[in-house]
PDB file of N, CA and C in Angstrom:
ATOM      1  N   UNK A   1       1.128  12.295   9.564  1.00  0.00           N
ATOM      2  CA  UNK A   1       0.906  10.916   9.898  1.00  0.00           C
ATOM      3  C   UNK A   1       0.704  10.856  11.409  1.00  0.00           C
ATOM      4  N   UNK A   2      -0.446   9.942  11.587  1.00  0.00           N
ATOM      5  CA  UNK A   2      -0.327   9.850  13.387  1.00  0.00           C
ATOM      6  C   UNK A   2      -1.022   8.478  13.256  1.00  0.00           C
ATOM      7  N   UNK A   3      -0.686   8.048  14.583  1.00  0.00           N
ATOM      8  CA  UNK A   3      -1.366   6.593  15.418  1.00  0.00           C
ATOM      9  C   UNK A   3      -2.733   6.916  15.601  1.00  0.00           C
ATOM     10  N   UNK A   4      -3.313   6.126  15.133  1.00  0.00           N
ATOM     11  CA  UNK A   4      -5.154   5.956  15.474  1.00  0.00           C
ATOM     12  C   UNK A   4      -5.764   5.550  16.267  1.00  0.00           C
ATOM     13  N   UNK A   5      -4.958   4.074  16.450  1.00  0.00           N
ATOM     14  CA  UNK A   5      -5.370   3.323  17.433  1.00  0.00           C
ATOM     15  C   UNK A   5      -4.415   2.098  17.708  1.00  0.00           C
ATOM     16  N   UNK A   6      -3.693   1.645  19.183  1.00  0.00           N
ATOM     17  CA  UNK A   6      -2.929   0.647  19.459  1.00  0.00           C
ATOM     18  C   UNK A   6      -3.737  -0.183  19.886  1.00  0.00           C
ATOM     19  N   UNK A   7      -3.872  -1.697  19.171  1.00  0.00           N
ATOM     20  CA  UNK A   7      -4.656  -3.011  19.502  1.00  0.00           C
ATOM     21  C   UNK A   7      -3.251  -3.961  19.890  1.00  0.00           C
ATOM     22  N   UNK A   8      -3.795  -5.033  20.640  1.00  0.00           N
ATOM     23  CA  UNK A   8      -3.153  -5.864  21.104  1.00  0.00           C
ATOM     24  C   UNK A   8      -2.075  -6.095  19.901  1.00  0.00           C
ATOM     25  N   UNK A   9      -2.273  -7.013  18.856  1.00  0.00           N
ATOM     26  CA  UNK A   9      -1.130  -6.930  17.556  1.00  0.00           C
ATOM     27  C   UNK A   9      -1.470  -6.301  16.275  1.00  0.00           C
ATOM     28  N   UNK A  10      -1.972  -4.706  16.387  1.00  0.00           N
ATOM     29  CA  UNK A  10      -1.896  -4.203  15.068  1.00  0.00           C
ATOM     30  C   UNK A  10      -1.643  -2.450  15.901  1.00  0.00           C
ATOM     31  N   UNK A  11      -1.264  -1.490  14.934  1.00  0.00           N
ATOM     32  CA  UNK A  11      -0.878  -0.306  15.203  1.00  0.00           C
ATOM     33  C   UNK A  11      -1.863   0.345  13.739  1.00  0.00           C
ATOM     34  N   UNK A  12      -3.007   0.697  13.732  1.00  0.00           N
ATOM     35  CA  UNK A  12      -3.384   1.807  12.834  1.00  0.00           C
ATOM     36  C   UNK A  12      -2.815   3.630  13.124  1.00  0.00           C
ATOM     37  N   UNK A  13      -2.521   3.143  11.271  1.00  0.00           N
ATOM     38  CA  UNK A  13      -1.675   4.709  11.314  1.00  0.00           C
ATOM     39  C   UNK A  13      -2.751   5.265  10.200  1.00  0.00           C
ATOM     40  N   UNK A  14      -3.493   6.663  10.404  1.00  0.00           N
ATOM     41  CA  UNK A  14      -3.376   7.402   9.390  1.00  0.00           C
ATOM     42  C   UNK A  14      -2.835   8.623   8.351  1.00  0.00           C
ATOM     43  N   UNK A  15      -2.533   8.110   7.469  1.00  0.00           N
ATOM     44  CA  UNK A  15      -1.535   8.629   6.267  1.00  0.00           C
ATOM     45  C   UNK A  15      -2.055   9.889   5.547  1.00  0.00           C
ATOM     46  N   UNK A  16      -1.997  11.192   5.645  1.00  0.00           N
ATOM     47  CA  UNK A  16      -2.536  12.227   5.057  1.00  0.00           C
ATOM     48  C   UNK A  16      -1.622  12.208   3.677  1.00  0.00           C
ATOM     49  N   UNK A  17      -2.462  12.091   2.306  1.00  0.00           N
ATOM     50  CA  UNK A  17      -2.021  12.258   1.099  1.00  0.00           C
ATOM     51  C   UNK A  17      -2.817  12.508   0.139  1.00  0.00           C
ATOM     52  N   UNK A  18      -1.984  13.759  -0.842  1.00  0.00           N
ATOM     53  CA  UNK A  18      -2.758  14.301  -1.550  1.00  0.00           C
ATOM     54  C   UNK A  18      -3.458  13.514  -3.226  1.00  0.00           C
ATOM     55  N   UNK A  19      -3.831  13.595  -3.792  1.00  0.00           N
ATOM     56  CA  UNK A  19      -4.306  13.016  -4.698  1.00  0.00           C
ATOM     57  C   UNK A  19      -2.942  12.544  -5.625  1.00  0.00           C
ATOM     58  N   UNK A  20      -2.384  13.777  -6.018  1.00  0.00           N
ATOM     59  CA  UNK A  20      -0.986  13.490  -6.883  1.00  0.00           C
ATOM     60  C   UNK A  20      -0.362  12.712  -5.854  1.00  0.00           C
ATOM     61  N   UNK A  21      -0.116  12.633  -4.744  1.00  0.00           N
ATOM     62  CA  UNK A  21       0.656  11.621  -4.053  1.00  0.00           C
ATOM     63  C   UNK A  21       0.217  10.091  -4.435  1.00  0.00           C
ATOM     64  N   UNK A  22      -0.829   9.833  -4.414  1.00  0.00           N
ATOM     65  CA  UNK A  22      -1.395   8.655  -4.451  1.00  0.00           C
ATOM     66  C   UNK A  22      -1.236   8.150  -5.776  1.00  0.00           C
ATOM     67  N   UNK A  23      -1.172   8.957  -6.909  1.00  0.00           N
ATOM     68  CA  UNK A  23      -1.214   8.968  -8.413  1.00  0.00           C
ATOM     69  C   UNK A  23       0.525   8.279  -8.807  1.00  0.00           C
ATOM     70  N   UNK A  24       0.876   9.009  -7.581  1.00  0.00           N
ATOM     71  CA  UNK A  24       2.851   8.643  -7.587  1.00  0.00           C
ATOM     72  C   UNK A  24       2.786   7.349  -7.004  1.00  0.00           C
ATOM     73  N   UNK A  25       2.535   7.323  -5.960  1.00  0.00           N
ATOM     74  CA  UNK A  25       2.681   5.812  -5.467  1.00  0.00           C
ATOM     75  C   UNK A  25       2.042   4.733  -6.361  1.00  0.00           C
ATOM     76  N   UNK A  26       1.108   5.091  -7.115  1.00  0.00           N
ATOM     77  CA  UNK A  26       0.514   4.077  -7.946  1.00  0.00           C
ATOM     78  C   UNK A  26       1.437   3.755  -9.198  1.00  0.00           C
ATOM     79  N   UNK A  27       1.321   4.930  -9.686  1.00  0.00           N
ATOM     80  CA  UNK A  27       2.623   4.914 -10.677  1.00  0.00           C
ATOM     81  C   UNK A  27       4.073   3.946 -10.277  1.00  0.00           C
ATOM     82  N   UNK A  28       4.593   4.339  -9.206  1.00  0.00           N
ATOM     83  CA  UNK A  28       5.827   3.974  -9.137  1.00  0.00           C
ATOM     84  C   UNK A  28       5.719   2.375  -8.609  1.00  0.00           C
ATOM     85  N   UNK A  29       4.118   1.700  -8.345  1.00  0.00           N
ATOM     86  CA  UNK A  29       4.406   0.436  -8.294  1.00  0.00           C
ATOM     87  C   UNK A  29       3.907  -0.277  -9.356  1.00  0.00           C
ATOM     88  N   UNK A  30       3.073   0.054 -10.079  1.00  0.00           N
ATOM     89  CA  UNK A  30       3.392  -0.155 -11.517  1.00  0.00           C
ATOM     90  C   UNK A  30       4.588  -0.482 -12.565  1.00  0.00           C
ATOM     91  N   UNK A  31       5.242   0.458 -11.777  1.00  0.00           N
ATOM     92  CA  UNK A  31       6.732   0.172 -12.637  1.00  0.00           C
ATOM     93  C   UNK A  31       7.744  -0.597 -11.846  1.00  0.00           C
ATOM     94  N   UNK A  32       7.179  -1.373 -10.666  1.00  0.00           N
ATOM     95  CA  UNK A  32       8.307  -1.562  -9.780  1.00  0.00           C
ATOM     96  C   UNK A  32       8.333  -3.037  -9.861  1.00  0.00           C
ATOM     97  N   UNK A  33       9.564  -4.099  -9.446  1.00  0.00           N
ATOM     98  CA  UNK A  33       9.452  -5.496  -9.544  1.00  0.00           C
ATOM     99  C   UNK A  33      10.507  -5.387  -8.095  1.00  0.00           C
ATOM    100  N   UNK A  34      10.400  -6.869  -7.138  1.00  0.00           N
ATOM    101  CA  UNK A  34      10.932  -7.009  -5.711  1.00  0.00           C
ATOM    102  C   UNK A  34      11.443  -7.941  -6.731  1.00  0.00           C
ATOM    103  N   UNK A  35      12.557  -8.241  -6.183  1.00  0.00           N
ATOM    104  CA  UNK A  35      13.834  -9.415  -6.461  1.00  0.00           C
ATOM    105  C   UNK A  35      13.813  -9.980  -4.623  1.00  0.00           C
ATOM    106  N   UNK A  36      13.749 -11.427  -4.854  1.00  0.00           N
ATOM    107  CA  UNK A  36      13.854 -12.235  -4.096  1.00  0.00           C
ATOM    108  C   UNK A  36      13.558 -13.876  -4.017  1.00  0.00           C
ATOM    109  N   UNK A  37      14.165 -14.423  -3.098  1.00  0.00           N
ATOM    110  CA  UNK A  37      13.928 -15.898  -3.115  1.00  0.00           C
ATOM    111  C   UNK A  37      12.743 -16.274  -1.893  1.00  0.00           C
ATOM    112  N   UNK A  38      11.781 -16.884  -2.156  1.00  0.00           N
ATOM    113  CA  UNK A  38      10.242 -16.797  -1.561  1.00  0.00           C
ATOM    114  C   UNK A  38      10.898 -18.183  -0.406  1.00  0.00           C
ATOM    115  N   UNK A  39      12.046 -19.026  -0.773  1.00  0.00           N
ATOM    116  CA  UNK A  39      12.122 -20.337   0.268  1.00  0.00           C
ATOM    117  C   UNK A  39      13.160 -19.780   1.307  1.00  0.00           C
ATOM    118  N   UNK A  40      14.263 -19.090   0.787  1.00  0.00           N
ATOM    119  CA  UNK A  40      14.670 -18.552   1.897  1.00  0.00           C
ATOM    120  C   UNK A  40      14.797 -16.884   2.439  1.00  0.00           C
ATOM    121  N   UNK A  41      13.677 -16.556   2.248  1.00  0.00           N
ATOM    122  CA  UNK A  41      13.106 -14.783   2.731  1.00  0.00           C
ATOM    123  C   UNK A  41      11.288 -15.066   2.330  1.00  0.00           C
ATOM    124  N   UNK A  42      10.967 -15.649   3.819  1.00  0.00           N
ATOM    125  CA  UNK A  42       9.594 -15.249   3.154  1.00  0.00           C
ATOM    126  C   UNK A  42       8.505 -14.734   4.057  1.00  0.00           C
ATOM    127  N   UNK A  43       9.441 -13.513   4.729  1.00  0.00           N
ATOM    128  CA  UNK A  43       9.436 -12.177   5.107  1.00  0.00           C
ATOM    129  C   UNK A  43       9.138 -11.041   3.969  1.00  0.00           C
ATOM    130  N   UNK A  44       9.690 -11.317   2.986  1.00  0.00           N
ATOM    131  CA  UNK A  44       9.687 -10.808   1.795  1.00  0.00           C
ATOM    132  C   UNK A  44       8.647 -11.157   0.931  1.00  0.00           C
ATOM    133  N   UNK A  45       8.581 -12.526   0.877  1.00  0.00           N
ATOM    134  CA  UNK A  45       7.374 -12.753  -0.090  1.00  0.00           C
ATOM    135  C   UNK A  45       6.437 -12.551   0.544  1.00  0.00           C
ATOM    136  N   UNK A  46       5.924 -12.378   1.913  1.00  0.00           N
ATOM    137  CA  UNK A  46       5.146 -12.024   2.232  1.00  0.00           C
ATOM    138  C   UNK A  46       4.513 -10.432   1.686  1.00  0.00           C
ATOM    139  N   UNK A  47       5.600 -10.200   2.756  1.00  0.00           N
ATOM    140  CA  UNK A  47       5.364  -8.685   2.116  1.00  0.00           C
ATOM    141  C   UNK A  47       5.019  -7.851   0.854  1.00  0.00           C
ATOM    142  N   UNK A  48       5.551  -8.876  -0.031  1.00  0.00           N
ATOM    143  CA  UNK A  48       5.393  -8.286  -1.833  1.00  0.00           C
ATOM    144  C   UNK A  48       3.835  -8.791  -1.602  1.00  0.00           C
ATOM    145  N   UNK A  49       3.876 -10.101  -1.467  1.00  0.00           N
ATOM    146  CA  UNK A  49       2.140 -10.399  -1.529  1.00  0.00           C
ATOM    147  C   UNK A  49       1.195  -9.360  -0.875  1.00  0.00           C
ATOM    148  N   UNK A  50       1.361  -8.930   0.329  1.00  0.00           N
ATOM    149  CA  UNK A  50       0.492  -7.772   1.198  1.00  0.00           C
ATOM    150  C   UNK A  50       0.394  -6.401   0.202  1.00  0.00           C
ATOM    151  N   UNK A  51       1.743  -6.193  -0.665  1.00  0.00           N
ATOM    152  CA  UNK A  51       1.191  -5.140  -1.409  1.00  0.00           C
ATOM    153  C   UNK A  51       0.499  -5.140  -2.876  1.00  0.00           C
ATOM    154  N   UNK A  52       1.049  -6.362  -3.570  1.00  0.00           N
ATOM    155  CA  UNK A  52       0.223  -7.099  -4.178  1.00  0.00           C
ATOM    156  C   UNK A  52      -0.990  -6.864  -4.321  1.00  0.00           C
ATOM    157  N   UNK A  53      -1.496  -7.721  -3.593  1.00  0.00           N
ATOM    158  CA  UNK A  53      -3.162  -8.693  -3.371  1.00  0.00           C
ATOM    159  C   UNK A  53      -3.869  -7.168  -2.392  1.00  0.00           C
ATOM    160  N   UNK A  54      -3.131  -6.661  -0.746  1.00  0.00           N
ATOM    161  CA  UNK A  54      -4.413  -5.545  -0.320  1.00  0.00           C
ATOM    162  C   UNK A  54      -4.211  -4.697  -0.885  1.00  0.00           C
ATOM    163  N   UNK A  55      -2.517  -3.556  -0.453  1.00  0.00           N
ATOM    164  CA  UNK A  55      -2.780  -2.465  -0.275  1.00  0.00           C
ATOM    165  C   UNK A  55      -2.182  -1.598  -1.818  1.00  0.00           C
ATOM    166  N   UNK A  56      -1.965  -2.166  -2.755  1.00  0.00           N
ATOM    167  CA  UNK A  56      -2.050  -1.741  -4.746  1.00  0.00           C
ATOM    168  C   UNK A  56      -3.817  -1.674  -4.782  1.00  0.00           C
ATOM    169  N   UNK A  57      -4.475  -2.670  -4.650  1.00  0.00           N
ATOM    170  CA  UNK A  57      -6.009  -2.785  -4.712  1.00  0.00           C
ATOM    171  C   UNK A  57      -6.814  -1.885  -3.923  1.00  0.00           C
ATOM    172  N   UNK A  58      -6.191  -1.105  -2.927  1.00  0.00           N
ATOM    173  CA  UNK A  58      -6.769  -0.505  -2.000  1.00  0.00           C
ATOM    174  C   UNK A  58      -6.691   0.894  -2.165  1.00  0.00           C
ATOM    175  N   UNK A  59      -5.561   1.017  -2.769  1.00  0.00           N
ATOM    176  CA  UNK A  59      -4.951   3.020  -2.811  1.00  0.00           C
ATOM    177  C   UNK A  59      -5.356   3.048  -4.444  1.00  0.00           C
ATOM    178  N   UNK A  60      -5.776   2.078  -5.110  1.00  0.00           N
ATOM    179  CA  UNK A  60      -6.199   2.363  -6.342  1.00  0.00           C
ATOM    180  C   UNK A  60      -7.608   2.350  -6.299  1.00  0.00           C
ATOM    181  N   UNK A  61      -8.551   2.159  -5.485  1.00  0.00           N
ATOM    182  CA  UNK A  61      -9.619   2.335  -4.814  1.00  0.00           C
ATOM    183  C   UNK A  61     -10.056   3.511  -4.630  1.00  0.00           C
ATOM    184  N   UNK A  62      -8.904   4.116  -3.713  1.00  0.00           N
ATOM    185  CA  UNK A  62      -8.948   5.028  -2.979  1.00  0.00           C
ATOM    186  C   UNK A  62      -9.119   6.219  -4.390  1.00  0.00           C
ATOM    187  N   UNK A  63      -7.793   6.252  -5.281  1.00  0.00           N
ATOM    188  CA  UNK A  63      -8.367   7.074  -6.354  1.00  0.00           C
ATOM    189  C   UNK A  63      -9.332   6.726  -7.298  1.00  0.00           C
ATOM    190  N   UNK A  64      -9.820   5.388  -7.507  1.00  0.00           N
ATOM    191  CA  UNK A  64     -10.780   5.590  -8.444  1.00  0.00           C
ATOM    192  C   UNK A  64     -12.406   6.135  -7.823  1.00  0.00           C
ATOM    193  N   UNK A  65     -12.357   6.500  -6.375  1.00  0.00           N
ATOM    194  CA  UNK A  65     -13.289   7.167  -5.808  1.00  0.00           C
ATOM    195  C   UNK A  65     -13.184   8.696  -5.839  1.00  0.00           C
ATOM    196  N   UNK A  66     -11.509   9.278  -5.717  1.00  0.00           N
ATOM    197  CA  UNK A  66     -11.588  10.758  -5.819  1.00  0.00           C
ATOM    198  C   UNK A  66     -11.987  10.978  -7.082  1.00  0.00           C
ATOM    199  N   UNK A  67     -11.701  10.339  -8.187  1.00  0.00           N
ATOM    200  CA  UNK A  67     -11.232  10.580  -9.675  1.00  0.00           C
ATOM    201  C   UNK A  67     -13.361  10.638 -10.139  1.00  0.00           C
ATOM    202  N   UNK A  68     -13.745   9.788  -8.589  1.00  0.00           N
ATOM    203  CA  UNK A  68     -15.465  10.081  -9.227  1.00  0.00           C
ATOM    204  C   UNK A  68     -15.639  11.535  -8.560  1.00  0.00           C
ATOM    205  N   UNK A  69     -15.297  11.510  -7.619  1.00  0.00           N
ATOM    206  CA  UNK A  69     -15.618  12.918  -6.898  1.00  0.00           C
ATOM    207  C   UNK A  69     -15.417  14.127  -7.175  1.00  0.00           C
ATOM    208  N   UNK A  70     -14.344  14.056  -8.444  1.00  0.00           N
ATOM    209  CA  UNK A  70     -13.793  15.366  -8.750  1.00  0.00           C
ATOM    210  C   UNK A  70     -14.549  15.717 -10.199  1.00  0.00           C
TER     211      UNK A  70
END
């Protein structure tokens, strides 16, 4: 893992991972549920939403492009 690039308010990191890694992380949020209250933590609901809505849609992307490549 290393820093890519520091912008005024964002930090890009890139994440070296192997295919079965990505297959795990997909897996394990598939099976996963956040417990929380969205009126008072919504730090949290945020956050469930960010993995939610981009980055589930994004790393499942990511393999349904290796899964063409291979």
């Amino acid at each position: 893992m290393r820093i890519l690039e520091i912008a005024p308010k964002d930090i890009h990191i890139v994440i070296d991972l192997s295919k079965t890694e990505v297959e795990k992380i997909l897996k394990a949020l598939d099976h996963s549920e956040i417990s929380y209250d969205g009126k008072t933590d919504p730090e949290t609901l945020s956050a469930a939403e960010y993995v939610k809505k981009e980055f589930y849609p994004k790393l499942a992307e990511v393999l349904k492009e290796l899964n063409h490549g291979s």
